[in-house]
PDB file of N, CA and C in Angstrom:
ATOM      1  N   UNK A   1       0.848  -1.167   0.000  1.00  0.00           N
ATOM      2  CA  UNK A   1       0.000   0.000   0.000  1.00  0.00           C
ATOM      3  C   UNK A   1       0.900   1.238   0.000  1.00  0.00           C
ATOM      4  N   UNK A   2       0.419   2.304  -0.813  1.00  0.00           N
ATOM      5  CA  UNK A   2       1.525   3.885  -0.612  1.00  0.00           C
ATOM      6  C   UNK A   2       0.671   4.465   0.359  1.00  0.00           C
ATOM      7  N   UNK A   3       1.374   5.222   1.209  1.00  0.00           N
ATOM      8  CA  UNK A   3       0.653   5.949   1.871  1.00  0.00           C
ATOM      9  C   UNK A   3       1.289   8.078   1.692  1.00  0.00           C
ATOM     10  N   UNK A   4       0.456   8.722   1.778  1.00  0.00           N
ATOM     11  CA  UNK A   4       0.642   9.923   1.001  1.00  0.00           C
ATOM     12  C   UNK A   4       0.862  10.797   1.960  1.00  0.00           C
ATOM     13  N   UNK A   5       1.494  11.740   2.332  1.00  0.00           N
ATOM     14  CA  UNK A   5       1.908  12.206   3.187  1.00  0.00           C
ATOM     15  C   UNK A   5       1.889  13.744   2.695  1.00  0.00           C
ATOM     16  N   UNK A   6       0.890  14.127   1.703  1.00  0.00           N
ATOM     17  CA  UNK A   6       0.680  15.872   1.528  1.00  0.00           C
ATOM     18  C   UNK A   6       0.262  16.405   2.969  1.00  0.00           C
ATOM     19  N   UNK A   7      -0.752  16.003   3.819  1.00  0.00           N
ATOM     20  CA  UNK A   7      -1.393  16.579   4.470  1.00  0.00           C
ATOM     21  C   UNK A   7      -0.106  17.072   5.631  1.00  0.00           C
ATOM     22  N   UNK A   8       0.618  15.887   5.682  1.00  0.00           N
ATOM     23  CA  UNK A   8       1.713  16.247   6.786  1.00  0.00           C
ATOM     24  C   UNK A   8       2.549  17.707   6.344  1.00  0.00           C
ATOM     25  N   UNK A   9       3.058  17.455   5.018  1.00  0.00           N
ATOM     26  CA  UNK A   9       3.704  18.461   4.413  1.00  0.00           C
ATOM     27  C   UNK A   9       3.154  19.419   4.483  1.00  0.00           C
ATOM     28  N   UNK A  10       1.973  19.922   4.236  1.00  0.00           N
ATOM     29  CA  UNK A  10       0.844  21.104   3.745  1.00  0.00           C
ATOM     30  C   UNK A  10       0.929  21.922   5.304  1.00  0.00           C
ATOM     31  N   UNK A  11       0.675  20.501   6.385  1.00  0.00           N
ATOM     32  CA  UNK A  11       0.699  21.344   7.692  1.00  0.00           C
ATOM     33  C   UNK A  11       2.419  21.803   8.498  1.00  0.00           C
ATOM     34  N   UNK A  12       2.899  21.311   8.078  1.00  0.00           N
ATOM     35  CA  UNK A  12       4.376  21.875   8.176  1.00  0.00           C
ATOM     36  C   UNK A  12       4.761  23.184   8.073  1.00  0.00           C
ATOM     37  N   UNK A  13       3.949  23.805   6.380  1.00  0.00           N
ATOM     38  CA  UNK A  13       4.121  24.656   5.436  1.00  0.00           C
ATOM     39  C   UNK A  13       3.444  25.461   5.849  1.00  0.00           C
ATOM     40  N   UNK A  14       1.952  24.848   6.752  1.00  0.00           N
ATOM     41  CA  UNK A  14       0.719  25.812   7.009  1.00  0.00           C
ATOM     42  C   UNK A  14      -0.199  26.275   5.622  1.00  0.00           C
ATOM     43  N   UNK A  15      -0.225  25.261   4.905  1.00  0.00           N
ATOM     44  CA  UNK A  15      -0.741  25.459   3.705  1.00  0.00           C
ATOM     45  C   UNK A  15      -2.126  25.165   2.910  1.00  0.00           C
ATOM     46  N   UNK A  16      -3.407  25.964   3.071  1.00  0.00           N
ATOM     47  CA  UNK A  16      -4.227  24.480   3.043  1.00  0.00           C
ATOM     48  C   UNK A  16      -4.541  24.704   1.910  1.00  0.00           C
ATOM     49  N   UNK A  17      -5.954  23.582   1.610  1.00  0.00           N
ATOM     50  CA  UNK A  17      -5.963  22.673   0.173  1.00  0.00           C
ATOM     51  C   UNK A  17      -6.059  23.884  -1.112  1.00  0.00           C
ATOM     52  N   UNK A  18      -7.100  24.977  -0.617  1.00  0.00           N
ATOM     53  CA  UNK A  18      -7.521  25.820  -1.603  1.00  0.00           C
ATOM     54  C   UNK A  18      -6.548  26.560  -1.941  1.00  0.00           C
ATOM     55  N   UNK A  19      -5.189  27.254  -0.645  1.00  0.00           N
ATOM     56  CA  UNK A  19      -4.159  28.030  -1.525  1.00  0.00           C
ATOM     57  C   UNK A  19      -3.068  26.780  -2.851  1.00  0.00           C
ATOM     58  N   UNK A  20      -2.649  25.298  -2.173  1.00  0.00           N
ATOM     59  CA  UNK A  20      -2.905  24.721  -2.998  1.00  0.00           C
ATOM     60  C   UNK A  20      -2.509  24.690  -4.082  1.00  0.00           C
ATOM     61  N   UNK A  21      -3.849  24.340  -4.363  1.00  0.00           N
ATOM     62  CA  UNK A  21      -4.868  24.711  -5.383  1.00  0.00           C
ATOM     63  C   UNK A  21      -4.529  25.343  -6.295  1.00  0.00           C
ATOM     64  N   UNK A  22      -4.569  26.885  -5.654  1.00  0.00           N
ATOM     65  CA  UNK A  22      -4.873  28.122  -6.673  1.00  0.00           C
ATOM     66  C   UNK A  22      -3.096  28.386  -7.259  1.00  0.00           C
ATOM     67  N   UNK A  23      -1.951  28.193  -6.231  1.00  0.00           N
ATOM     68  CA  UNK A  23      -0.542  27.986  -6.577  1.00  0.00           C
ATOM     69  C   UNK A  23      -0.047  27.143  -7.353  1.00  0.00           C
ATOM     70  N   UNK A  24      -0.744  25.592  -7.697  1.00  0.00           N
ATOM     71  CA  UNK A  24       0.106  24.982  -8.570  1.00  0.00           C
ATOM     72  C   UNK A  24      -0.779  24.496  -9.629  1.00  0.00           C
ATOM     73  N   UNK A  25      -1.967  25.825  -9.583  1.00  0.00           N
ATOM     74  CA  UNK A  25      -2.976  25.475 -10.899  1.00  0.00           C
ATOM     75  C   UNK A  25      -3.634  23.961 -11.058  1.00  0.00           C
ATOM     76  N   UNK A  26      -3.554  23.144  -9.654  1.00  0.00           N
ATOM     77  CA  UNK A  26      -4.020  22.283 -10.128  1.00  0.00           C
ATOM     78  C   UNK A  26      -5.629  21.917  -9.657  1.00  0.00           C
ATOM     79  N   UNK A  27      -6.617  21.230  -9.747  1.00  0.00           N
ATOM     80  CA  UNK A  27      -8.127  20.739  -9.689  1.00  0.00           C
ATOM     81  C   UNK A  27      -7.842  20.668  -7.883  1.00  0.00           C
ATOM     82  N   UNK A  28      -8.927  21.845  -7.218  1.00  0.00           N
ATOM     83  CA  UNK A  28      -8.909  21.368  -5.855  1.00  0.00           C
ATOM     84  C   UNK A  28      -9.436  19.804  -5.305  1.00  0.00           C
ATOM     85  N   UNK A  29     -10.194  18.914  -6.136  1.00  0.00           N
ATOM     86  CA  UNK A  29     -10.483  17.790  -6.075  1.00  0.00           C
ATOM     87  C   UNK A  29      -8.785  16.903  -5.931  1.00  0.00           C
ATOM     88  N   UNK A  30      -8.322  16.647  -6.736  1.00  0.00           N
ATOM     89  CA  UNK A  30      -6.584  16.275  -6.979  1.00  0.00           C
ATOM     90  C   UNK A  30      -6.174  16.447  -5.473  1.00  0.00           C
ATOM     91  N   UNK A  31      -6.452  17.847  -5.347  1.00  0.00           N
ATOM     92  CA  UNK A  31      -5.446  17.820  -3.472  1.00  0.00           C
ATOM     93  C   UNK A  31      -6.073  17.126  -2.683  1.00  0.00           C
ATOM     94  N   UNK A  32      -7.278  17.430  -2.738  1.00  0.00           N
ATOM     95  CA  UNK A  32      -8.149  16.741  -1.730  1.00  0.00           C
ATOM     96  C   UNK A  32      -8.128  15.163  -1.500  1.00  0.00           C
ATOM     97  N   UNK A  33      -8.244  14.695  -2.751  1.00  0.00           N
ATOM     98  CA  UNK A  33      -7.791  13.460  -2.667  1.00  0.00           C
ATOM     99  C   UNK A  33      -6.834  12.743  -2.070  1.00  0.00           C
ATOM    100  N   UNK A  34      -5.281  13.329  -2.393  1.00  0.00           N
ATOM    101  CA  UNK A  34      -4.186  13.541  -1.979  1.00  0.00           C
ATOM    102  C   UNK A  34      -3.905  13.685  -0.438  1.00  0.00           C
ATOM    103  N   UNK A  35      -4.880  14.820   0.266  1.00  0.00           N
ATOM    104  CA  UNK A  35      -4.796  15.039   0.996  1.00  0.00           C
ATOM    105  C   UNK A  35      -5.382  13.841   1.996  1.00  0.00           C
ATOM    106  N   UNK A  36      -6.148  13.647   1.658  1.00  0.00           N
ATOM    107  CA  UNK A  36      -7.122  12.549   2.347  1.00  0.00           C
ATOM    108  C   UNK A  36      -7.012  11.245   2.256  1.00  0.00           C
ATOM    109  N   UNK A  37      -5.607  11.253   1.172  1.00  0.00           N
ATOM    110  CA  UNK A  37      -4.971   9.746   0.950  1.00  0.00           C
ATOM    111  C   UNK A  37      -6.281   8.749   0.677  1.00  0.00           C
ATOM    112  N   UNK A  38      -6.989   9.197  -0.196  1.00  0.00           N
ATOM    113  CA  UNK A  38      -8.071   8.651  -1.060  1.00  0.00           C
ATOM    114  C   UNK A  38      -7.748   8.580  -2.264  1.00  0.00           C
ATOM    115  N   UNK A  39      -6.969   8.873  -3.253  1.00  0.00           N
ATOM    116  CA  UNK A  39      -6.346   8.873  -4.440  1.00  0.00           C
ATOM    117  C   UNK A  39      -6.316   7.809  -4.901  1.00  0.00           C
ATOM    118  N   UNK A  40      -6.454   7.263  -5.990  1.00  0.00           N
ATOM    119  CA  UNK A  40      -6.176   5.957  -6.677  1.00  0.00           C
ATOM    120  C   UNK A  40      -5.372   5.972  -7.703  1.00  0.00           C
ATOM    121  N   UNK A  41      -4.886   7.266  -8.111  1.00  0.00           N
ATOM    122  CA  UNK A  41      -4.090   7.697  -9.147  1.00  0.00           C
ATOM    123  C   UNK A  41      -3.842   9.054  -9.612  1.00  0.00           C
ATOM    124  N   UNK A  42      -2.330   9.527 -10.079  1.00  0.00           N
ATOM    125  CA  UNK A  42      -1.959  10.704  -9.918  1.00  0.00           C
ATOM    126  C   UNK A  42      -1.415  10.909 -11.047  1.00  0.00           C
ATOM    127  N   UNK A  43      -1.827  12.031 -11.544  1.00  0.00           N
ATOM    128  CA  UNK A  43      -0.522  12.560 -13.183  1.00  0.00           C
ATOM    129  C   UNK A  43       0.285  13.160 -12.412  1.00  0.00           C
ATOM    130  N   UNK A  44       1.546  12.362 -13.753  1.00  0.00           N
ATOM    131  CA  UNK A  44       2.876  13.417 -13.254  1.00  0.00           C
ATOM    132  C   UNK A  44       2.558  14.417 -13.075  1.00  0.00           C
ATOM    133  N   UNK A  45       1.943  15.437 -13.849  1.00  0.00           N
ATOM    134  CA  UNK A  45       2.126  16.481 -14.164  1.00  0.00           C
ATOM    135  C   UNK A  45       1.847  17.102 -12.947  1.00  0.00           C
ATOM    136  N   UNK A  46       1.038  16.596 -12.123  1.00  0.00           N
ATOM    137  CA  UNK A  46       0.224  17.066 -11.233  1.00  0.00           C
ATOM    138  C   UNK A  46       1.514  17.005  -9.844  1.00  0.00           C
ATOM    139  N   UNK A  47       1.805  15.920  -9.689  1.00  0.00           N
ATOM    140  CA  UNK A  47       2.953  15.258  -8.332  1.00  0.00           C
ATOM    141  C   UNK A  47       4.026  16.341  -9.055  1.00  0.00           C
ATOM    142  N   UNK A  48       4.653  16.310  -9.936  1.00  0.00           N
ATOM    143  CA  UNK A  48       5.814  17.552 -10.435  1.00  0.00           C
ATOM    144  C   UNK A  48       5.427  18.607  -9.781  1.00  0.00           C
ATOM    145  N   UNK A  49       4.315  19.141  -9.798  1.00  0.00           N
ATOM    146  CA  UNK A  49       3.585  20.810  -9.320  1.00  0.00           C
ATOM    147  C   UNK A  49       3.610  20.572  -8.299  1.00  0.00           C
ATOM    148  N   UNK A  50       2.807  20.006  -7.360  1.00  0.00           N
ATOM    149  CA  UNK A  50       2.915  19.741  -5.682  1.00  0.00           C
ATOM    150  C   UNK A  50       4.268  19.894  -5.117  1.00  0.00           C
ATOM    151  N   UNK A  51       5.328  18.851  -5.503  1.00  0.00           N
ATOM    152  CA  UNK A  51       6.677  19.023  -5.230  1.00  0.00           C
ATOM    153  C   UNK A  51       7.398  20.076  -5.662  1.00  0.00           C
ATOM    154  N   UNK A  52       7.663  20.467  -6.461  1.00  0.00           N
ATOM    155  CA  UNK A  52       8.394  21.693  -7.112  1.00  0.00           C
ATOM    156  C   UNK A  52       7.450  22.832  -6.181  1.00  0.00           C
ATOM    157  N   UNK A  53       6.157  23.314  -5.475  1.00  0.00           N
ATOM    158  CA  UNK A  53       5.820  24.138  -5.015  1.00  0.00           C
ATOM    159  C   UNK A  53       6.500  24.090  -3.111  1.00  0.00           C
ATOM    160  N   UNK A  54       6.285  22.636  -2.971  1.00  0.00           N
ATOM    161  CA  UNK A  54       6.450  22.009  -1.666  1.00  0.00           C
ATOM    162  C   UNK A  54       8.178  21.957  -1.211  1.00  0.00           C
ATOM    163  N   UNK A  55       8.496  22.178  -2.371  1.00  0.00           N
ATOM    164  CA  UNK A  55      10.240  21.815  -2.619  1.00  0.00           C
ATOM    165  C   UNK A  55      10.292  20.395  -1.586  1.00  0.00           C
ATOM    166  N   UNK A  56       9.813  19.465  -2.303  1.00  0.00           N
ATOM    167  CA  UNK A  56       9.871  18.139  -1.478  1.00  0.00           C
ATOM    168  C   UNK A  56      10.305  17.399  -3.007  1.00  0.00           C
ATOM    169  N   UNK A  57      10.734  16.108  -2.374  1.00  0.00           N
ATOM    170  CA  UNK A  57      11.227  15.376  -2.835  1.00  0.00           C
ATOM    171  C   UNK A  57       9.777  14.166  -2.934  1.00  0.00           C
ATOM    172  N   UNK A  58      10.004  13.221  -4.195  1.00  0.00           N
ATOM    173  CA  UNK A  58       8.705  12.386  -4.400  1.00  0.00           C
ATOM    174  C   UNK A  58       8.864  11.315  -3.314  1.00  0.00           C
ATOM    175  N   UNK A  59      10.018  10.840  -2.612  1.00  0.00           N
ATOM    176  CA  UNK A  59      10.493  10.348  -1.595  1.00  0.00           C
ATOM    177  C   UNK A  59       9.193  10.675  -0.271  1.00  0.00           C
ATOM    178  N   UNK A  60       9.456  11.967   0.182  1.00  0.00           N
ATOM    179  CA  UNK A  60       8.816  12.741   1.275  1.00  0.00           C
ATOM    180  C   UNK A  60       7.528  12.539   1.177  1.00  0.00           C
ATOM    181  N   UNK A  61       6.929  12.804   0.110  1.00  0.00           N
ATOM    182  CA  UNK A  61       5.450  12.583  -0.374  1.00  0.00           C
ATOM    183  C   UNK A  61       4.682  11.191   0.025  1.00  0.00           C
ATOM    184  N   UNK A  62       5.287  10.373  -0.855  1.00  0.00           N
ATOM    185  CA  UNK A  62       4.618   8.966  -0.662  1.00  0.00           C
ATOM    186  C   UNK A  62       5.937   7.898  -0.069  1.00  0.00           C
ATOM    187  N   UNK A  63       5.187   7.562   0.500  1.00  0.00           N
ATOM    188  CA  UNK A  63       5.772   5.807   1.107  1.00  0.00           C
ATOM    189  C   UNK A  63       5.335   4.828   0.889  1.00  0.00           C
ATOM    190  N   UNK A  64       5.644   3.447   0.750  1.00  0.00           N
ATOM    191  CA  UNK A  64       5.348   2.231   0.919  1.00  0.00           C
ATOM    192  C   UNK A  64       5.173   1.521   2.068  1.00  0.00           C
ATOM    193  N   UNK A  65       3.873   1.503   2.846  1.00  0.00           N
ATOM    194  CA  UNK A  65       4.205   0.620   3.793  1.00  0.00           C
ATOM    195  C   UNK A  65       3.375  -0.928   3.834  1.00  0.00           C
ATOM    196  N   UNK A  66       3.450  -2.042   4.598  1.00  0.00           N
ATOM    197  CA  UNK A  66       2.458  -3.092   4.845  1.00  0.00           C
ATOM    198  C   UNK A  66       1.695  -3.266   5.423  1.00  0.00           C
TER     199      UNK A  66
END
């Protein structure tokens, strides 16, 4: 199972879903998902924007655990 770790990041940053959102142009649905580690699937394009805004690494983001 991956487990997603925006929400941790976002609150680190103090960042929530709607600024987001409106910063890396992407569908507030997408974060939310993300956020809520409900996601079933992600475009690059989309994980590139999150990280490059988050300056995180795709590492930091998601994990693998059992």
């Amino acid at each position: 199972m991956i487990k997603c770790h925006l929400s941790r990041l976002m609150g680190e940053r103090r960042i929530n879903i709607a600024a987001l959102a409106r910063e890396t142009d992407l569908n507030r649905n997408t974060i939310t998902l993300l956020y809520n580690d409900t996601a079933k699937r992600i475009d690059l394009d989309a994980l590139e924007r999150i990280c490059k805004h988050l300056d995180c690494r795709i590492e930091e983001l998601f994990e693998i655990v059992d």
